[in-house]
Protein backbone atom coordinates (compact mmCIF):
# COMPACT_ATOMS: atom_id res chain seq x y z
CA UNK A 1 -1.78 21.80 16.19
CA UNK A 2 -1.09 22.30 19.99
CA UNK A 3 2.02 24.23 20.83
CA UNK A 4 5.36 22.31 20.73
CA UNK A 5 4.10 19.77 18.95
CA UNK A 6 6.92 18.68 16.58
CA UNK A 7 6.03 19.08 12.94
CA UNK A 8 7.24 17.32 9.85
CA UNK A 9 7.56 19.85 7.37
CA UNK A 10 8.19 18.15 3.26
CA UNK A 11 9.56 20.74 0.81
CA UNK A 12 11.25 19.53 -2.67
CA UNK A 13 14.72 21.13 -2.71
CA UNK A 14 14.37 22.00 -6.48
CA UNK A 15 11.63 24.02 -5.47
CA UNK A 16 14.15 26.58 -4.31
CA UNK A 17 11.79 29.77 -3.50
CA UNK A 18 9.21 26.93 -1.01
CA UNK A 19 12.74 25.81 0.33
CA UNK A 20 13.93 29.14 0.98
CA UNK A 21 10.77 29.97 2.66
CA UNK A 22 10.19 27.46 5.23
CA UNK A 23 13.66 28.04 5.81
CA UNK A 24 13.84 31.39 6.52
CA UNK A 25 11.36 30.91 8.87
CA UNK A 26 14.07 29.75 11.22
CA UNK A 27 11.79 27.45 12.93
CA UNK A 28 12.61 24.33 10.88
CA UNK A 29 15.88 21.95 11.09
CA UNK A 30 16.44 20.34 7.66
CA UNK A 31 16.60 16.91 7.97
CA UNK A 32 17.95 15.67 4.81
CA UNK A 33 16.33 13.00 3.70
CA UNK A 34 13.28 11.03 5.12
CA UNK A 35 12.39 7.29 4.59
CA UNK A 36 8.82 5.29 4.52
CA UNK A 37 7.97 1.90 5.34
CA UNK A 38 5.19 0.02 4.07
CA UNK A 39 3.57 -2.48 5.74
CA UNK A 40 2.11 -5.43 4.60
CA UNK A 41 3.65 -7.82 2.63
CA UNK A 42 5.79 -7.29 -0.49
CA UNK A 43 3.95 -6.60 -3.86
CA UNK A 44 4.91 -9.41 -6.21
CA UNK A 45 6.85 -8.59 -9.73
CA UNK A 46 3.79 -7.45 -12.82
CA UNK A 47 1.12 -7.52 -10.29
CA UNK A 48 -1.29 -4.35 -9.37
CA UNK A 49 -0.41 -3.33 -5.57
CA UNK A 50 -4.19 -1.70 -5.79
């Protein structure tokens, strides 16, 4: 990873001694929350999206 590059860094907040980690690092801002899009159209109702 080059220098500066930003970084996306995923840590479960019940996992408090990983969350405590990365934060102490004091190199991370916590986000909150993060969302993800599919594309591709909409899997129907009882149907395998494999």
């Amino acid at each position: 990873m080059p220098a500066g590059e930003p970084l996306f860094v995923q840590v479960a907040p019940g996992n408090v001694p990983s969350l405590r980690a990365v934060l102490a690092t004091q190199a991370y801002s916590p986000v909150g929350a993060e969302l993800l899009f599919a594309v591709g159209p909409p899997a129907r109702a009882g149907t395998d999206s494999h």
